[in-house]
C-alpha atoms as a PDB file:
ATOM      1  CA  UNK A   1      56.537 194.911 175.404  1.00  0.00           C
ATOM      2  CA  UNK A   2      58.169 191.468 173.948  1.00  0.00           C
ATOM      3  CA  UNK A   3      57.843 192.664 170.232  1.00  0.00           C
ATOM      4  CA  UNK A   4      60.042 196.250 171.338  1.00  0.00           C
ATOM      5  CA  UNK A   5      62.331 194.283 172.996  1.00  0.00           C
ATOM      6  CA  UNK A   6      62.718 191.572 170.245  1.00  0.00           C
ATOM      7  CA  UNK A   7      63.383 194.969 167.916  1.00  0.00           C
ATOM      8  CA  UNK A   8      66.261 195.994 170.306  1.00  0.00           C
ATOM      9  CA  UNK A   9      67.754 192.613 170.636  1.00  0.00           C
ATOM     10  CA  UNK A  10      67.542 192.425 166.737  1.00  0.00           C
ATOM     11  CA  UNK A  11      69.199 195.368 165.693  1.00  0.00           C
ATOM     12  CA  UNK A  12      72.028 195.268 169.057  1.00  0.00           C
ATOM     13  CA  UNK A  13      73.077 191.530 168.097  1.00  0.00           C
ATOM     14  CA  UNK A  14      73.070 192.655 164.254  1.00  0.00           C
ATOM     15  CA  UNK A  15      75.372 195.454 164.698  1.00  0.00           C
ATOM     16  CA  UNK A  16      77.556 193.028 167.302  1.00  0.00           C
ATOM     17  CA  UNK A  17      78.116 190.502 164.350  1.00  0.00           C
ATOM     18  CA  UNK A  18      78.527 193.206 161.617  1.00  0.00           C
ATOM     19  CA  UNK A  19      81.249 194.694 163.317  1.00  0.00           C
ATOM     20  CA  UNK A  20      82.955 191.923 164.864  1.00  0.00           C
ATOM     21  CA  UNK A  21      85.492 190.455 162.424  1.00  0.00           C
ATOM     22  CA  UNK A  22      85.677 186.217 161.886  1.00  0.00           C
ATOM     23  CA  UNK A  23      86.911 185.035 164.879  1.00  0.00           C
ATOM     24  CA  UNK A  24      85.907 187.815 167.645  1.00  0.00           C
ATOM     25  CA  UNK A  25      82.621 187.493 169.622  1.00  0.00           C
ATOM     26  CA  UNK A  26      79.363 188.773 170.630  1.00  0.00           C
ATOM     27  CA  UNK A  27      77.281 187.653 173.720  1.00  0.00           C
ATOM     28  CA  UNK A  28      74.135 188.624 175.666  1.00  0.00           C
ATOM     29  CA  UNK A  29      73.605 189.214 179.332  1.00  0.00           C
ATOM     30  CA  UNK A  30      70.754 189.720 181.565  1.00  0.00           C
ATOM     31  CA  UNK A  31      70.198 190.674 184.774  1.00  0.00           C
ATOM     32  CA  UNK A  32      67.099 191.800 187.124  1.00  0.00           C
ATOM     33  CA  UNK A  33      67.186 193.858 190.605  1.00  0.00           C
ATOM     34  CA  UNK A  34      63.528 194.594 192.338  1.00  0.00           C
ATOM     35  CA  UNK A  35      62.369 197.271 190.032  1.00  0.00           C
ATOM     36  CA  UNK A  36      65.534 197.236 186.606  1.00  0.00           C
ATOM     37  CA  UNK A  37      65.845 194.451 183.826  1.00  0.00           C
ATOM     38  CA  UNK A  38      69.220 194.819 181.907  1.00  0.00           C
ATOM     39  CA  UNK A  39      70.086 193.712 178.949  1.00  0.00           C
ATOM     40  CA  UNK A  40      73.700 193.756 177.827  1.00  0.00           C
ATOM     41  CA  UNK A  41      74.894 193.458 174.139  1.00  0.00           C
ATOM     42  CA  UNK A  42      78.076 193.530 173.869  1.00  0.00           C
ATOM     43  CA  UNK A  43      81.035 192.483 171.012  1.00  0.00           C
ATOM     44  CA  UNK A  44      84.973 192.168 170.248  1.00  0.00           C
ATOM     45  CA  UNK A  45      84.244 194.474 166.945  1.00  0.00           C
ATOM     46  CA  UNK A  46      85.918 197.475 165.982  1.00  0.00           C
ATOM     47  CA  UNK A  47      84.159 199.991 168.359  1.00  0.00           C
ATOM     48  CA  UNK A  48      83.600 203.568 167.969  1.00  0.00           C
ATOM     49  CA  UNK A  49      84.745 206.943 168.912  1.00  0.00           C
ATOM     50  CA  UNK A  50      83.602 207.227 172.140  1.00  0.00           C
ATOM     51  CA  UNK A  51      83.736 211.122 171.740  1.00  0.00           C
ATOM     52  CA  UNK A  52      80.275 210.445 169.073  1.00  0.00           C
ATOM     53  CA  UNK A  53      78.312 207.848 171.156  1.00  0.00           C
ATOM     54  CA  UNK A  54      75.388 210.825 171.790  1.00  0.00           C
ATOM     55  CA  UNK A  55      74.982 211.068 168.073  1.00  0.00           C
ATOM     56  CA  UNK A  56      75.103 207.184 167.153  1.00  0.00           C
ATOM     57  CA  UNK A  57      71.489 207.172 168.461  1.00  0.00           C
ATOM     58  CA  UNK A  58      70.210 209.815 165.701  1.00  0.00           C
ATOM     59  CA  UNK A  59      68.752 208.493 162.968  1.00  0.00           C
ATOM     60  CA  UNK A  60      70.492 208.138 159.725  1.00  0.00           C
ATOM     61  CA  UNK A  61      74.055 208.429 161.505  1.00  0.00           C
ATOM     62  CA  UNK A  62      76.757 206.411 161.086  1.00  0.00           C
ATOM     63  CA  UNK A  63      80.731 206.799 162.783  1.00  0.00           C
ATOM     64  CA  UNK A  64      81.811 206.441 159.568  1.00  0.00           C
ATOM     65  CA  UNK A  65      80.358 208.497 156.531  1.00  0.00           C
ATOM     66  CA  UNK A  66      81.030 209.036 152.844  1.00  0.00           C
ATOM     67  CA  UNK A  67      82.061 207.083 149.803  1.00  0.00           C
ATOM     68  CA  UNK A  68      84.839 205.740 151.675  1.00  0.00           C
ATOM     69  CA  UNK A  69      83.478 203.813 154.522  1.00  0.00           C
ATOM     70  CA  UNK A  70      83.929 200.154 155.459  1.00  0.00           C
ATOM     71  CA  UNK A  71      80.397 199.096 156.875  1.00  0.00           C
ATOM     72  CA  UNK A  72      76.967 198.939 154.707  1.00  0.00           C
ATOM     73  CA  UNK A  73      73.504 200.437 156.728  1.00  0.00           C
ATOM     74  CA  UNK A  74      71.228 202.874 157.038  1.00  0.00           C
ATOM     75  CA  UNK A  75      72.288 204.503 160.172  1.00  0.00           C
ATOM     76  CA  UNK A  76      68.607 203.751 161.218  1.00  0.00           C
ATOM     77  CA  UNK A  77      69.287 200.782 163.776  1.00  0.00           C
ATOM     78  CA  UNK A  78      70.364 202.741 167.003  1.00  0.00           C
ATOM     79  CA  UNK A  79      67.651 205.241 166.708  1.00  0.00           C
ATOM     80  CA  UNK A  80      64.951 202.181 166.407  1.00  0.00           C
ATOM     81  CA  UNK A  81      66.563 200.766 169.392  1.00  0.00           C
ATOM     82  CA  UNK A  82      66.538 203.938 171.611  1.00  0.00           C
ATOM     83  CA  UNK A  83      62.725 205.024 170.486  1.00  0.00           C
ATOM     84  CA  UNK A  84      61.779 201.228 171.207  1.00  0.00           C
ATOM     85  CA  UNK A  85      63.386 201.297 174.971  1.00  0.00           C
ATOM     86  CA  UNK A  86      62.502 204.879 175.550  1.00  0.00           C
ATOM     87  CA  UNK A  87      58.984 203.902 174.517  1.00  0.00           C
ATOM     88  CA  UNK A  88      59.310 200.858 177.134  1.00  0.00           C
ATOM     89  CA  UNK A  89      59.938 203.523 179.814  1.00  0.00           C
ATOM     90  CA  UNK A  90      63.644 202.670 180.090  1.00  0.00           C
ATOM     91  CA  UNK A  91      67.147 203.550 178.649  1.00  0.00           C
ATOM     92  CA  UNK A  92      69.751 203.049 176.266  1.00  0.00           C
ATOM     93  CA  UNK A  93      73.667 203.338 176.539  1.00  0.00           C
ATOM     94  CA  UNK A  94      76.791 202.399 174.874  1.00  0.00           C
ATOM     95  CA  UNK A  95      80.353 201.864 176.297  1.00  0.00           C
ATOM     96  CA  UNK A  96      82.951 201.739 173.357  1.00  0.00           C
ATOM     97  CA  UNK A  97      86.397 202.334 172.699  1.00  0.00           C
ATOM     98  CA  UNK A  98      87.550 202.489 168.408  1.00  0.00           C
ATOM     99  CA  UNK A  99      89.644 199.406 167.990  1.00  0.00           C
ATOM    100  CA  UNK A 100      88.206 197.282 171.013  1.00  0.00           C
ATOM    101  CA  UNK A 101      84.607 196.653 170.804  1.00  0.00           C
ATOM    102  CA  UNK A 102      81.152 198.018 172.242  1.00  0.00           C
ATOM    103  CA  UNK A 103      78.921 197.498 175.434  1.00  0.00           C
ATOM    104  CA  UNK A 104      75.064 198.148 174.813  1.00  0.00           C
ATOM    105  CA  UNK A 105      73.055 198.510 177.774  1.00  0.00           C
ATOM    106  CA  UNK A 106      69.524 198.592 177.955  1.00  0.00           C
ATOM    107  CA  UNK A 107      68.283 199.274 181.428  1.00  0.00           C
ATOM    108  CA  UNK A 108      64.341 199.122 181.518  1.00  0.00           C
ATOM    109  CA  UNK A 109      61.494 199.095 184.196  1.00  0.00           C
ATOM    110  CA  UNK A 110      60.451 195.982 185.483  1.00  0.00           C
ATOM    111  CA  UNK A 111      56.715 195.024 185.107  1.00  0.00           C
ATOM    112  CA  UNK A 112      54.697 191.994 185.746  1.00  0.00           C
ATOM    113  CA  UNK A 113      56.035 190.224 182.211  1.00  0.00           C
ATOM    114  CA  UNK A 114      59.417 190.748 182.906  1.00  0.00           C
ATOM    115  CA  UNK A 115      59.475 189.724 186.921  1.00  0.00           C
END
């Protein structure tokens, strides 16, 4: 579905750049085996908690919360992303360590438009 994964790439690389600070980076990878495509987002940012990744998927939720956090959003990004890949047949997951950036990886099925 090339408009679900143009969703996910939007929101991933949006996130990447919002939390990467001037001067760090974010890049995309791909990669295809007989039956997986992946799709790698990942960014020198600030990273997460790796102790709430299962929660950063839940709409409306943010690793930071309240009056005093540093990033603008909705919390709504993550949870479009994992409906959108879970609606593709496939999967959503996030390596991360606070302080060192984040790894998205979207793992779906292959079909005859992605082969």
């Amino acid at each position: 579905d090339a408009e679900g994964l143009r969703v996910v790439l939007r929101n991933l690389l949006s996130s990447a750049i919002k939390y990467t600070e001037h001067g760090g980076t974010a890049w995309v990878r791909t990669r295809a085996d007989d039956e997986w495509a992946l799709l790698k987002v990942e960014d020198t940012g600030i990273g997460m908690d790796p102790e709430q990744t299962d929660e950063l998927f839940e709409a409306f939720t943010q690793e930071s919360e309240g009056l005093a956090r540093e990033n603008e959003g909705t919390g709504l990004g993550l949870a479009v992303c994992r409906r959108a890949v879970e609606e593709m047949g496939g999967s959503i997951a996030v390596d991360t360590q606070k302080g060192e950036g984040s790894c998205f990886t979207v793992r779906l099925p292959k079909t005859d438009e992605t082969s």
